[in-house]
Protein backbone atom coordinates (compact mmCIF):
# COMPACT_ATOMS: atom_id res chain seq x y z
CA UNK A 1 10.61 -6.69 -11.09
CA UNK A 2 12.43 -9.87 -10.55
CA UNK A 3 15.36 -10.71 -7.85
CA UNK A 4 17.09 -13.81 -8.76
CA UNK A 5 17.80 -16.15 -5.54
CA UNK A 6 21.89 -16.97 -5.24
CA UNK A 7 21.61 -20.83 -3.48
CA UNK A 8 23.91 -24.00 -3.88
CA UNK A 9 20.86 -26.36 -4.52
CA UNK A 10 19.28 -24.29 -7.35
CA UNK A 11 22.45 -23.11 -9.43
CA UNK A 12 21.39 -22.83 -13.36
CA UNK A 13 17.70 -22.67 -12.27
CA UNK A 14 16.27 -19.46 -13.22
CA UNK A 15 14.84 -19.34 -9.48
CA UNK A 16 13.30 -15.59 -8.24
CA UNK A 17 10.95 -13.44 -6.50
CA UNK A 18 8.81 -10.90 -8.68
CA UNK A 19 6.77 -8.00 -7.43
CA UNK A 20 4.25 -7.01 -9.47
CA UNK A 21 2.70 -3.24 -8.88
CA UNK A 22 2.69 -1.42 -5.01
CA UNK A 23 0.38 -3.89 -3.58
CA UNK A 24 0.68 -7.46 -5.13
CA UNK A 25 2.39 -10.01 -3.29
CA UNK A 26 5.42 -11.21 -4.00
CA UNK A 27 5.56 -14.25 -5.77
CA UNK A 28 8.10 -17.60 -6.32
CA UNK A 29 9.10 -17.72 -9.78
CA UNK A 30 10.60 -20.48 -11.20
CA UNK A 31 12.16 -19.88 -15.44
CA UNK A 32 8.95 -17.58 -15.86
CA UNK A 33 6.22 -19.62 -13.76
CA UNK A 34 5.12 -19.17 -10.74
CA UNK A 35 5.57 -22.13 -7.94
CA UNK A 36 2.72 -22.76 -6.22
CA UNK A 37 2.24 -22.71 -2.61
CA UNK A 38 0.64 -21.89 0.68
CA UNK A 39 0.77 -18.46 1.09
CA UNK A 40 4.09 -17.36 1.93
CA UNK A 41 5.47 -21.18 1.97
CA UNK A 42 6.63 -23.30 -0.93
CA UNK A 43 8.22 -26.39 -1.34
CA UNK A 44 10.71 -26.47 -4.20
CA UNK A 45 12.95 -29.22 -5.35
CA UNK A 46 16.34 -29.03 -5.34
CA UNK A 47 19.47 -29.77 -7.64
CA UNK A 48 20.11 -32.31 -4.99
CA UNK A 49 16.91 -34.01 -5.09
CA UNK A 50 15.56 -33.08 -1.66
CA UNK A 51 12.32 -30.78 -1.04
CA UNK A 52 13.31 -27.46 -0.09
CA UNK A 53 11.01 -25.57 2.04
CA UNK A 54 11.15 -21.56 0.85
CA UNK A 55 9.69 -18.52 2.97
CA UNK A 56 9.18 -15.14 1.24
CA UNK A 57 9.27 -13.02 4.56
CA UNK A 58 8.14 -8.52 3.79
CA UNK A 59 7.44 -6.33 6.48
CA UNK A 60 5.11 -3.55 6.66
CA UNK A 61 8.37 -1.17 5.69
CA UNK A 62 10.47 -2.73 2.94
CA UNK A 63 8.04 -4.49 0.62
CA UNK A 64 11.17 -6.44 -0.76
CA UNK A 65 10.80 -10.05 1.25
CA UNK A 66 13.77 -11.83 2.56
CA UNK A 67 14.16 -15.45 1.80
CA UNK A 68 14.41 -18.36 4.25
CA UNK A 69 15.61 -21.78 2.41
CA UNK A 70 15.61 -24.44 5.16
CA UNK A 71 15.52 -21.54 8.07
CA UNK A 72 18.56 -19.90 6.31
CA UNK A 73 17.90 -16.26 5.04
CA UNK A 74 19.07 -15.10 2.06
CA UNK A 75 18.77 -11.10 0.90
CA UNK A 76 18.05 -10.51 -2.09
CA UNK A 77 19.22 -6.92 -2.43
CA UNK A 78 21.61 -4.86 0.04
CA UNK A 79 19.41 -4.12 3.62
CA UNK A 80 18.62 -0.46 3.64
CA UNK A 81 20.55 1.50 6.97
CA UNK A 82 18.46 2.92 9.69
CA UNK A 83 19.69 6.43 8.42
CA UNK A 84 17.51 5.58 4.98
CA UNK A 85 14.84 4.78 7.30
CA UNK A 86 15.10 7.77 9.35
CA UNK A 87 15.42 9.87 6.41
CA UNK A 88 12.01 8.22 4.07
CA UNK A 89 10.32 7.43 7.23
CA UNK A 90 8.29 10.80 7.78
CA UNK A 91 5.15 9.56 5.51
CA UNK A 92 4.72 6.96 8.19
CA UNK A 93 3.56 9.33 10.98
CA UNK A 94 0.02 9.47 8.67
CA UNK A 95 -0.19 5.77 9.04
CA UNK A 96 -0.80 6.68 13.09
CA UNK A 97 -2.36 10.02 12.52
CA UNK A 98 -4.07 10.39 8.96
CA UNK A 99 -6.35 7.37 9.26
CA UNK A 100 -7.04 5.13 6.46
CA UNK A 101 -5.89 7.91 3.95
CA UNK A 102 -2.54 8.79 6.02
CA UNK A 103 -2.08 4.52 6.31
CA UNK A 104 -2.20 4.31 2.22
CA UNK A 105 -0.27 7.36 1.34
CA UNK A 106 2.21 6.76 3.92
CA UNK A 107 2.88 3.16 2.76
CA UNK A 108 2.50 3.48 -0.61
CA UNK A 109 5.50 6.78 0.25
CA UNK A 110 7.78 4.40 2.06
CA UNK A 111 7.55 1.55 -0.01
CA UNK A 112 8.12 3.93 -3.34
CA UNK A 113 11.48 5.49 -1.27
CA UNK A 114 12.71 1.69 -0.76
CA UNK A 115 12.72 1.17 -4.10
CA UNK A 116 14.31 4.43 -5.06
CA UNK A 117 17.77 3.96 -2.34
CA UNK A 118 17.76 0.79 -3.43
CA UNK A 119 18.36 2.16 -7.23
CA UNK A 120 21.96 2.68 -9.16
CA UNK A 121 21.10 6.46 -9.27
CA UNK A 122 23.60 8.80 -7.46
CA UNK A 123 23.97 9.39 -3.28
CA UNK A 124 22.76 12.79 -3.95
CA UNK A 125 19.68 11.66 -6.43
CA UNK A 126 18.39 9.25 -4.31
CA UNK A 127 18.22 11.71 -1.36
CA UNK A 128 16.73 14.47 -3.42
CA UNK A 129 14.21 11.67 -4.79
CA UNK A 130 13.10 10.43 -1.78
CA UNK A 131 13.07 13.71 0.40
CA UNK A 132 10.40 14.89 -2.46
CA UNK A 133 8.34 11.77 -2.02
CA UNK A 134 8.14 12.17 1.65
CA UNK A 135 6.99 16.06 0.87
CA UNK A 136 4.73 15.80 -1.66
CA UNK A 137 3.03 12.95 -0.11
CA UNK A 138 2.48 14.83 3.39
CA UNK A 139 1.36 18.03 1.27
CA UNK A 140 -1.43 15.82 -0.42
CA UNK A 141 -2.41 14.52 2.69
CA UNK A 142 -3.02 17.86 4.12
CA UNK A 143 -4.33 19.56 1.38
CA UNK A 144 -7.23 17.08 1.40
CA UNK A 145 -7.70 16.91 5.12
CA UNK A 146 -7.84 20.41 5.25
CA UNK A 147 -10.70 20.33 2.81
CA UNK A 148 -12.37 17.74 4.00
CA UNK A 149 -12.08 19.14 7.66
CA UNK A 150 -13.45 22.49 6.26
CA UNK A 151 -16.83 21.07 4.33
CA UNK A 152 -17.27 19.03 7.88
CA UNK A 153 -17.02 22.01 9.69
CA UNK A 154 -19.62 24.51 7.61
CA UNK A 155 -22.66 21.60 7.92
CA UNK A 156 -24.95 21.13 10.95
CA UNK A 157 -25.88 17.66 9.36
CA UNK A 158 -22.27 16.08 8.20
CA UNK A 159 -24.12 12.45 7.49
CA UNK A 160 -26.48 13.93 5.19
CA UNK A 161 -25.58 13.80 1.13
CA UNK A 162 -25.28 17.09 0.66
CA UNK A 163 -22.84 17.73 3.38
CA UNK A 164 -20.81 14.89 2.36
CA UNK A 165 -20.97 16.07 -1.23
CA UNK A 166 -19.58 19.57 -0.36
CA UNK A 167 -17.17 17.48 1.43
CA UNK A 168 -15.80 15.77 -1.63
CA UNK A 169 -16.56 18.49 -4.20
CA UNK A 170 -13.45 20.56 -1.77
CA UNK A 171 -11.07 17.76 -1.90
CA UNK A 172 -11.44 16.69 -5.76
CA UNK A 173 -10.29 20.07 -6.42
CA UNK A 174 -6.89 18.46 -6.28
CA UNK A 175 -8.11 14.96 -7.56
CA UNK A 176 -7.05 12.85 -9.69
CA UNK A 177 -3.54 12.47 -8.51
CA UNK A 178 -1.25 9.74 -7.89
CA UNK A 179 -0.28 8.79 -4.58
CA UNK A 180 2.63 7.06 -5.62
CA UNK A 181 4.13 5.55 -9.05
CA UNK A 182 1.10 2.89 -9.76
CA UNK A 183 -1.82 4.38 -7.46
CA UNK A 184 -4.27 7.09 -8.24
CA UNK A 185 -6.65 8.32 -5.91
CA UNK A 186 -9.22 9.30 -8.55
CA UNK A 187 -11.97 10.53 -6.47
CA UNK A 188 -13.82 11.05 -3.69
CA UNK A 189 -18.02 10.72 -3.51
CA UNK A 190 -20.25 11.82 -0.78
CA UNK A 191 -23.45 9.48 -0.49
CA UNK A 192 -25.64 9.64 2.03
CA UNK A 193 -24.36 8.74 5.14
CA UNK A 194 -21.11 7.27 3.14
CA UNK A 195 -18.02 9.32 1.98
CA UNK A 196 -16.66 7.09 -0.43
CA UNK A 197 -12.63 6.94 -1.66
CA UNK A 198 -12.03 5.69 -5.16
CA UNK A 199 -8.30 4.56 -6.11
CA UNK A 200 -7.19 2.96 -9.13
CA UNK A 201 -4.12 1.03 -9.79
CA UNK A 202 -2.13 2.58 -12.65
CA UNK A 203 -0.99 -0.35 -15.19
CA UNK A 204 -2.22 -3.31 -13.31
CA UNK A 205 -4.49 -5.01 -14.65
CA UNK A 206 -6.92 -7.76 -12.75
CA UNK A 207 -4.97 -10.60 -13.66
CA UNK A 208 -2.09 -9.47 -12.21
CA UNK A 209 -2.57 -8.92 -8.53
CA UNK A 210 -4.36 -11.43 -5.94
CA UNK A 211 -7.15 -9.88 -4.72
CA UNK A 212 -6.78 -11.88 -1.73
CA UNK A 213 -3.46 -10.87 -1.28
CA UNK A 214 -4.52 -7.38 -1.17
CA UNK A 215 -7.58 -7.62 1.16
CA UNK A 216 -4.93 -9.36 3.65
CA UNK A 217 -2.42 -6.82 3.52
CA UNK A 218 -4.58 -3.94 3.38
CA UNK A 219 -7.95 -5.14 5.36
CA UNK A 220 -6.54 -4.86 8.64
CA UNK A 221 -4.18 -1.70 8.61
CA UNK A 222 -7.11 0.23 7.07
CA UNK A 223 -9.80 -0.57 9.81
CA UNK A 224 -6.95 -0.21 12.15
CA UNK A 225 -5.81 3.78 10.74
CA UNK A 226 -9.77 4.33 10.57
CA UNK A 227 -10.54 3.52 13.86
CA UNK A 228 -7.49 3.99 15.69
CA UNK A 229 -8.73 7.55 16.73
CA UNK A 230 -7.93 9.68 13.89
CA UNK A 231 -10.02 12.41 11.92
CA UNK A 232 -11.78 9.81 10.22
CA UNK A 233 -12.99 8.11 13.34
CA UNK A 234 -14.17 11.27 15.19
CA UNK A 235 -15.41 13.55 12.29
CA UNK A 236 -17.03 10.53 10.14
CA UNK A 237 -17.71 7.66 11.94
CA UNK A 238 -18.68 8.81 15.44
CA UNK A 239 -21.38 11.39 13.75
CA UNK A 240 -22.87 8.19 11.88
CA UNK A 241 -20.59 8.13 8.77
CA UNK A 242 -19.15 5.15 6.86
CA UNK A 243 -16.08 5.38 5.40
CA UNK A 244 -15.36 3.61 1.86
CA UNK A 245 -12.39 2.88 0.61
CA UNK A 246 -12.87 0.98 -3.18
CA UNK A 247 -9.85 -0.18 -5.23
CA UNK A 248 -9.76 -0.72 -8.84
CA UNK A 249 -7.26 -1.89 -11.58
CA UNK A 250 -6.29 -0.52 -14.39
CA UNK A 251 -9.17 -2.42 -16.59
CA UNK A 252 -11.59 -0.72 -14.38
CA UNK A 253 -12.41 -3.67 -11.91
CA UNK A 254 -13.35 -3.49 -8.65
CA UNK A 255 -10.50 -5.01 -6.78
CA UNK A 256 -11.76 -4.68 -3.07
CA UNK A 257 -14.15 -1.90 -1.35
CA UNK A 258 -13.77 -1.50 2.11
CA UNK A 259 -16.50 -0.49 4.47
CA UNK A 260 -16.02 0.79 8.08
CA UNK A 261 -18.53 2.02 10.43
CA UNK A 262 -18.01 2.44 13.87
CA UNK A 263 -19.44 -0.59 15.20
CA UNK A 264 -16.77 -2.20 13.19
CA UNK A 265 -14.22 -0.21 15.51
CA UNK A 266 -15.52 -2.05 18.43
């Protein structure tokens, strides 16, 4: 989706931001190309002649950036109210209590719920829309911790393959299904002393996302909801089990994997 940038120096430039998919960064686009840059920074010149220096500033909660032209910042869309915070924002206690699963389904929840109050539907649709987000996504959630929690539960040796495959065989009872509008968590495999989550990302394709990008929005948060004291820590990783978190795109390649064990917690 493109957001066309309103500035004095670039009138009759077709000058924008476009996000591509939940996690792909948002990008400077300039009448269809995209201006290269250093990460968030580009230099772009103006109508005027000079160099403009452009930021693309997101936050963890509204994907949508802000731009800063010159240390000016311009919105590119209306800035949601702390009541449509309060009201989407009840995915994000996973992110500090579900571990890495609660930090992508919470995320992926909130970011999905921008989008939607940020849409021309009606006051009363976009409430309705974004209250059942919020729901189903903390129903998922549960559903599969309570399964996994379960398998963990009913086996003396949790790191061994078996255990880990009774593990997954509970949750992908419910599996595939899509965490939000463009990710799938497609399935989960016990290995031996690995219990391995497999996501795909619906209609984006490998040449439309930076991979590195990804890894350096996503590296961090997930070792952070992994080891940050959660079920994943205690009932996987401090009775000698990796967890696995692998990422493909819609062409079936392997975006990113993710590997945390807890001597990467230290």
């Amino acid at each position: 989706m493109d957001y066309s940038i309103q500035h004095e120096d670039f009138e009759g430039r077709d000058l924008c931001v476009r996000l591509s998919g939940l996690f792909g960064s948002a990008k400077l686009v300039e009448n269809g190309t995209e201006v290269s840059g250093s990460g968030r920074q580009h230099s772009v010149r103006g109508n005027s002649g000079e160099t403009r220096e452009i930021v693309l500033e997101s936050s963890l909660i509204d994907r949508l950036p802000v731009v800063v032209i010159d240390g000016v910042s311009i919105r590119l869309d209306r800035a949601l109210r702390w009541y449509e915070y309060l009201w989407m924002g009840m995915p994000l206690l996973l992110v500090f209590a579900g571990g890495a699963l609660g930090v992508v389904m919470g995320i992926a929840a909130t970011w999905t719920s921008a989008r939607i109050f940020r849409s021309e539907r009606s006051i009363v649709m976009r409430y309705a829309l974004t209250g059942l987000v919020s729901l189903a996504t903390v129903l998922v959630f549960l559903g599969i911790a309570t399964g996994v929690q379960l398998a963990v539960d009913a086996n003396r040796d949790p790191a061994s393959k078996a255990a880990l495959a009774e593990v997954a065989s509970l949750a992908n009872q419910d599996l595939p299904r899509m965490v939000d509008d463009v990710t799938e968590l497609v399935e989960i495999e016990g290995l031996e002393g690995i219990l391995s989550f497999r996501y795909r990302l619906v209609g984006i394709t490998s040449d439309e996302i930076d991979a590195d990008e990804f890894e350096r929005r996503m590296g961090q948060i997930l070792r952070e909801g992994v080891c940050g004291g959660g079920d994943l820590r205690t009932q996987f990783l401090e009775q000698g089990i990796a967890v696995r978190q692998v990422y493909f795109t819609a062409d079936d390649q392997e975006l990113r994997s993710f590997d945390f064990r807890l001597e990467d917690c230290n």
